[in-house]
Protein backbone atom coordinates (compact mmCIF):
# COMPACT_ATOMS: atom_id res chain seq x y z
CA UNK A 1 21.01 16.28 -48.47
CA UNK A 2 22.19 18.58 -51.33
CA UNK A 3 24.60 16.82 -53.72
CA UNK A 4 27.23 19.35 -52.29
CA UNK A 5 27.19 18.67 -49.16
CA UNK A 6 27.09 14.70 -49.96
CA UNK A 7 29.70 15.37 -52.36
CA UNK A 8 31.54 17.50 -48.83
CA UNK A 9 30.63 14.32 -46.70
CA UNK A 10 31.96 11.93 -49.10
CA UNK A 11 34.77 13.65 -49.33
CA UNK A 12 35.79 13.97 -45.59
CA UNK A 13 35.15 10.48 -45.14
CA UNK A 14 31.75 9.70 -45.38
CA UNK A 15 28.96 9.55 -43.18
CA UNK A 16 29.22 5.60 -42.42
CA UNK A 17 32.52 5.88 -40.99
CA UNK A 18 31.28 9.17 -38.97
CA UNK A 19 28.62 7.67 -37.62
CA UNK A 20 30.88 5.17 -35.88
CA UNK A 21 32.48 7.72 -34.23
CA UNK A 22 31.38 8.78 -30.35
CA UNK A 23 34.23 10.87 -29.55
CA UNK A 24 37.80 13.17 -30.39
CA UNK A 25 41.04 13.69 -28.32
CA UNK A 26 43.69 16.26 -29.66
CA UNK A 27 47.02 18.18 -29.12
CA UNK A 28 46.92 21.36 -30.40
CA UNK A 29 48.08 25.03 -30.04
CA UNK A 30 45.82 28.17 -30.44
CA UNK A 31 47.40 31.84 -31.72
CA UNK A 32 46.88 34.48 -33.17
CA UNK A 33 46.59 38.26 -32.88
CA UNK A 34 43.13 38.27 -31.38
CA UNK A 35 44.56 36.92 -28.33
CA UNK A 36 46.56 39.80 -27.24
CA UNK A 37 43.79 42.17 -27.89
CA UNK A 38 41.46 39.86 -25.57
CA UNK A 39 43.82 39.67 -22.82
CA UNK A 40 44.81 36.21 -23.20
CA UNK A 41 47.52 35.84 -25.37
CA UNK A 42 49.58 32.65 -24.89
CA UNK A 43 45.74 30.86 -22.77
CA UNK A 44 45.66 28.35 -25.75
CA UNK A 45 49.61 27.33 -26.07
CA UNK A 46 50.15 23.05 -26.55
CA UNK A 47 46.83 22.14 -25.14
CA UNK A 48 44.97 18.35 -24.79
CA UNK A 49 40.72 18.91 -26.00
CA UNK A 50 38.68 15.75 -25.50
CA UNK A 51 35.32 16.53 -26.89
CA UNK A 52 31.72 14.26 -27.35
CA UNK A 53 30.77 14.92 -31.18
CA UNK A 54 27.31 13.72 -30.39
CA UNK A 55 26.74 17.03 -28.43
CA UNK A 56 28.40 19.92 -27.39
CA UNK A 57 31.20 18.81 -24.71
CA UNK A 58 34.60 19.69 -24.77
CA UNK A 59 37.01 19.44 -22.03
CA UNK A 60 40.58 21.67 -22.30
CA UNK A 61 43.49 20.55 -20.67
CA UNK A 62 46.66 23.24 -20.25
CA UNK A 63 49.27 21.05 -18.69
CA UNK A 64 51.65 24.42 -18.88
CA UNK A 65 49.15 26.69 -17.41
CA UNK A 66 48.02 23.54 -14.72
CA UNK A 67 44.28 24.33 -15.45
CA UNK A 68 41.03 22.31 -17.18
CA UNK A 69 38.21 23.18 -18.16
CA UNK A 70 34.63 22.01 -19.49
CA UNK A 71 32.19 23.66 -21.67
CA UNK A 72 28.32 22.86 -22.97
CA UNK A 73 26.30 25.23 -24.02
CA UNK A 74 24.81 26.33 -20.88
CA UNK A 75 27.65 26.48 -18.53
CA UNK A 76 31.85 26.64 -18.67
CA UNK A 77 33.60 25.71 -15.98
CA UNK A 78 37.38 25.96 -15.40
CA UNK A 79 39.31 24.06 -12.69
CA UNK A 80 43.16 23.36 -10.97
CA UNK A 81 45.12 20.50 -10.63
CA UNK A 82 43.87 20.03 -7.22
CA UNK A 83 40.29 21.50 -7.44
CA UNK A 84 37.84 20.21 -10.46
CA UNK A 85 36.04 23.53 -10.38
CA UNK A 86 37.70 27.29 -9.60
CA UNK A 87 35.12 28.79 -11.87
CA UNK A 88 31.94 28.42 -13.17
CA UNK A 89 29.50 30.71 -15.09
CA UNK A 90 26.28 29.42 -16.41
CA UNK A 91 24.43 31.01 -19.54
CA UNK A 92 27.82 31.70 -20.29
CA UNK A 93 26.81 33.43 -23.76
CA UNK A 94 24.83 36.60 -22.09
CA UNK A 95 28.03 37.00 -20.67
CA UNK A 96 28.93 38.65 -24.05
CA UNK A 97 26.46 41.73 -24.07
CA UNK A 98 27.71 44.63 -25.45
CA UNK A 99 31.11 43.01 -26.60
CA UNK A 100 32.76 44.41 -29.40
CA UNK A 101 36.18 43.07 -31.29
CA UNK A 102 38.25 45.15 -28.69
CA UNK A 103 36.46 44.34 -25.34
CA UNK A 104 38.47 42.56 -23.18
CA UNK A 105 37.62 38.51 -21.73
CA UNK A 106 38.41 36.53 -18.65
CA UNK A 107 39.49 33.32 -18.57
CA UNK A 108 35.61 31.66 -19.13
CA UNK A 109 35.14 33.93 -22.11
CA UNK A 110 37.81 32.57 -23.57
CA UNK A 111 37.11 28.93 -23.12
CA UNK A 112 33.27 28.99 -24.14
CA UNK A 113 34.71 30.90 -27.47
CA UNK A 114 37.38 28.54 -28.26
CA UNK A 115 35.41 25.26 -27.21
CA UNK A 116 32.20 25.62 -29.47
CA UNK A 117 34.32 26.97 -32.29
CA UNK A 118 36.62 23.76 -31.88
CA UNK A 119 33.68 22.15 -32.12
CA UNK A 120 32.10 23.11 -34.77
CA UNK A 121 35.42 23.30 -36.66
CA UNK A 122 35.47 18.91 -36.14
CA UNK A 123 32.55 18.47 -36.83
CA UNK A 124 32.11 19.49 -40.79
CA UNK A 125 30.91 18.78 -43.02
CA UNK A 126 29.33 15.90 -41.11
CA UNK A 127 27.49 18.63 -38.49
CA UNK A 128 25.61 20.22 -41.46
CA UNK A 129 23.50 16.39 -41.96
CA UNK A 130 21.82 16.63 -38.56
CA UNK A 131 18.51 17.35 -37.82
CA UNK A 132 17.48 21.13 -37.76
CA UNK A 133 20.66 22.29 -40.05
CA UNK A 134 19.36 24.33 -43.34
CA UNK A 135 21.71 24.52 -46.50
CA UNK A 136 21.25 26.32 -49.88
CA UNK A 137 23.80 26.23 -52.68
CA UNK A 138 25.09 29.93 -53.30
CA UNK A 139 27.26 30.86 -56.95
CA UNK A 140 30.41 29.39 -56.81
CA UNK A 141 33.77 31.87 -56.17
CA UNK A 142 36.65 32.03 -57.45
CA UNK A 143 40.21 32.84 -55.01
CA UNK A 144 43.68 31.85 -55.81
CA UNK A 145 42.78 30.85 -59.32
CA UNK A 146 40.39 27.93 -57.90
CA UNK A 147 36.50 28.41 -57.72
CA UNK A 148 34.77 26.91 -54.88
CA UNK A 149 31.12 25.90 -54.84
CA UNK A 150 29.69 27.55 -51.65
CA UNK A 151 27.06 26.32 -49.41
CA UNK A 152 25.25 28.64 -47.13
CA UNK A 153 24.47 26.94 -43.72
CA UNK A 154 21.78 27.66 -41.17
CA UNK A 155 22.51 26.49 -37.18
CA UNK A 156 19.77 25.88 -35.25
CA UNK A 157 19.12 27.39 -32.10
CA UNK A 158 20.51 24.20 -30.26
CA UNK A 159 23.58 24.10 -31.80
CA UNK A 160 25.75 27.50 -30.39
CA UNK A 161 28.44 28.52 -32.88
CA UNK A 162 29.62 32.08 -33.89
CA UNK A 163 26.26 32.64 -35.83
CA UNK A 164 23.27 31.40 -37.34
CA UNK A 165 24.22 31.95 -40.55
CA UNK A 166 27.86 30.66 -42.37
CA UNK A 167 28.95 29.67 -45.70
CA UNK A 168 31.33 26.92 -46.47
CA UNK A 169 33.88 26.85 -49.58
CA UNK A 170 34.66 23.63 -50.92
CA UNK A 171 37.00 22.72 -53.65
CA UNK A 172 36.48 20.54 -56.51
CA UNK A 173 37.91 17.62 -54.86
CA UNK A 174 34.88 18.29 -52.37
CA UNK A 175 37.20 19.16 -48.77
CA UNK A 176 36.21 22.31 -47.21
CA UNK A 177 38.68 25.70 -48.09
CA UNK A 178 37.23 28.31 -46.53
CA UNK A 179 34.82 28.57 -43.72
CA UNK A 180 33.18 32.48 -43.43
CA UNK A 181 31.20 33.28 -40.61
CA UNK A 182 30.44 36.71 -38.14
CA UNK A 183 31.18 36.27 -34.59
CA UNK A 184 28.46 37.09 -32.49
CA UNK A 185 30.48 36.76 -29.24
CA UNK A 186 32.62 40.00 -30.69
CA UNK A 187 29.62 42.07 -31.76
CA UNK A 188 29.52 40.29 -35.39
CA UNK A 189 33.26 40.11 -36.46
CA UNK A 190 34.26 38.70 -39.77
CA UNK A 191 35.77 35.95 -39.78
CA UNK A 192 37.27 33.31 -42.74
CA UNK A 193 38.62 30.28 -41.89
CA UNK A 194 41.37 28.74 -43.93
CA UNK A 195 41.88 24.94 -43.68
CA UNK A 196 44.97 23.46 -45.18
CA UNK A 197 47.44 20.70 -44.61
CA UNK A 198 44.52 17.35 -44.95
CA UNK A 199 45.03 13.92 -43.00
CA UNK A 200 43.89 10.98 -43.30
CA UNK A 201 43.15 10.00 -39.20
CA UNK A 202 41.20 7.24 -39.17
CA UNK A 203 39.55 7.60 -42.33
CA UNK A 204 38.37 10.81 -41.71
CA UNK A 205 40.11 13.36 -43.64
CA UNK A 206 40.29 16.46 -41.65
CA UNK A 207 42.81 19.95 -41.84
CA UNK A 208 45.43 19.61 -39.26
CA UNK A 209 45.81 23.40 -39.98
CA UNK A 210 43.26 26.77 -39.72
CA UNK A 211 44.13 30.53 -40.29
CA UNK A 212 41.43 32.77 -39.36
CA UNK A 213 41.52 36.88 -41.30
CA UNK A 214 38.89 39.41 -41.87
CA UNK A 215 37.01 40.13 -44.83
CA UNK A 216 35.87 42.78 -46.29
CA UNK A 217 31.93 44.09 -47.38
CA UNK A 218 33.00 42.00 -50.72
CA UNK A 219 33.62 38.66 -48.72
CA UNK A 220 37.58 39.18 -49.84
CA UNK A 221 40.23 38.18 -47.49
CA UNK A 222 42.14 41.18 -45.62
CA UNK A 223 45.34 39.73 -45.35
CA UNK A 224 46.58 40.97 -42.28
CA UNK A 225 46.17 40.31 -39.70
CA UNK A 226 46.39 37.01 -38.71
CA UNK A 227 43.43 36.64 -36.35
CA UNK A 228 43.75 32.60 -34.90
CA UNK A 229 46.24 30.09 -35.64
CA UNK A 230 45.23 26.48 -35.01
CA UNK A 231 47.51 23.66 -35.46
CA UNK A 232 47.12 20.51 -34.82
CA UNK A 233 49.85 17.67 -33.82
CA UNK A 234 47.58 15.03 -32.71
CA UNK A 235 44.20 13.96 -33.50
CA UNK A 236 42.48 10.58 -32.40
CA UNK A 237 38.77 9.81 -32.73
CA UNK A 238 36.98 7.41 -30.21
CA UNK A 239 34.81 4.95 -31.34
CA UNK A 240 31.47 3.75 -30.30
């Protein structure tokens, strides 16, 4: 392990306590512009997730919109209050052929995009310590009169996430800033992730907040506009 990305773990907690963690449950509410150009603009409003961090499961609950939903990697499934399963598309990710920022998605798009990313988003710093995950240390950058140290990530091909290859900001106190990353799923979108407004839930310290913008062919934020929203109101890990 690099000493910034044990100076990252550290940071968010530490790996012991991680490691004694099997599961997550959360409240949250999705927004953001690229919803309306997708076609699905209020899917994600005051929904439950209950996800496995030891592999890629994440069930979606929309007590508003009276539907669930499941995703792994190789098939998303959404369902009704009376019927587990409506909908089901497996390989869900060739699904995305062709797609470009402005092509439409159903409902399964939608929910294999948001679950992985929620995923992922949970998971780090801790995700970037597991077997097959390659860092390197890139020149630190400087935004908002801070410089972060930046760690370029490699995903293996078991892991599905927006791309192979991101890069994590972290700050000197070692919490993650900025997350940058294209979106494969929207024919390599830019995409940085803000994280802000840091709890303490359980003794994991994780943003209860993420505001996703463009950048530009410098890596600089374009302001507007605001891609995704993500708030959360509740967190609560499960333990072992």
């Amino acid at each position: 392990m690099s000493d910034l990305l044990e100076q990252a773990v550290q940071a968010h907690g530490g790996i012991d306590t991680w490691r004694k963690l099997r599961g997550v449950r959360a409240k949250l509410e999705i927004g953001g512009g690229i919803w309306h150009v997708k076609g699905q603009p209020d899917m994600f409003r005051n929904i439950e997730l209950d996800a496995d961090l030891r592999r890629q499961q994440v069930d979606i609950t929309s007590p508003a919109g009276e539907w669930t939903s499941r995703f792994t990697p190789d098939v998303v499934s959404i369902g009704s209050k009376t019927e587990r399963i409506v909908e089901d598309r497996r390989a869900p990710r060739s699904s995305f052929a062709n797609h470009t920022q402005q092509s439409p998605w159903d409902r399964l798009h939608a929910i294999y995009f948001s679950s992985y990313a929620l995923w992922t988003y949970l998971t780090i710093p801790f995700l970037y310590t597991l077997p097959g995950f390659e860092t390197e240390e890139l020149p630190q950058w400087e935004e908002n009169g801070e410089v972060w140290r930046r760690l370029k990530v490699k995903f293996p091909a078991s892991v599905v996430s927006h791309s192979r290859e991101q890069i994590s900001y972290f700050r000197e106190d070692g919490l993650l800033r900025r997350h940058d990353y294209t979106v494969d799923v929207m024919g390599g979108a830019s995409g940085a992730n803000y994280a802000s407004d840091y709890r303490d839930v359980g003794g994991i310290i994780v943003p209860m907040s993420r505001r996703v913008f463009a950048y530009d062919d410098t890596g600089r934020k374009i302001g507007e506009p605001l891609l995704v929203s993500i708030d959360f109101s509740e967190i609560e890990w499960r333990m072992e």
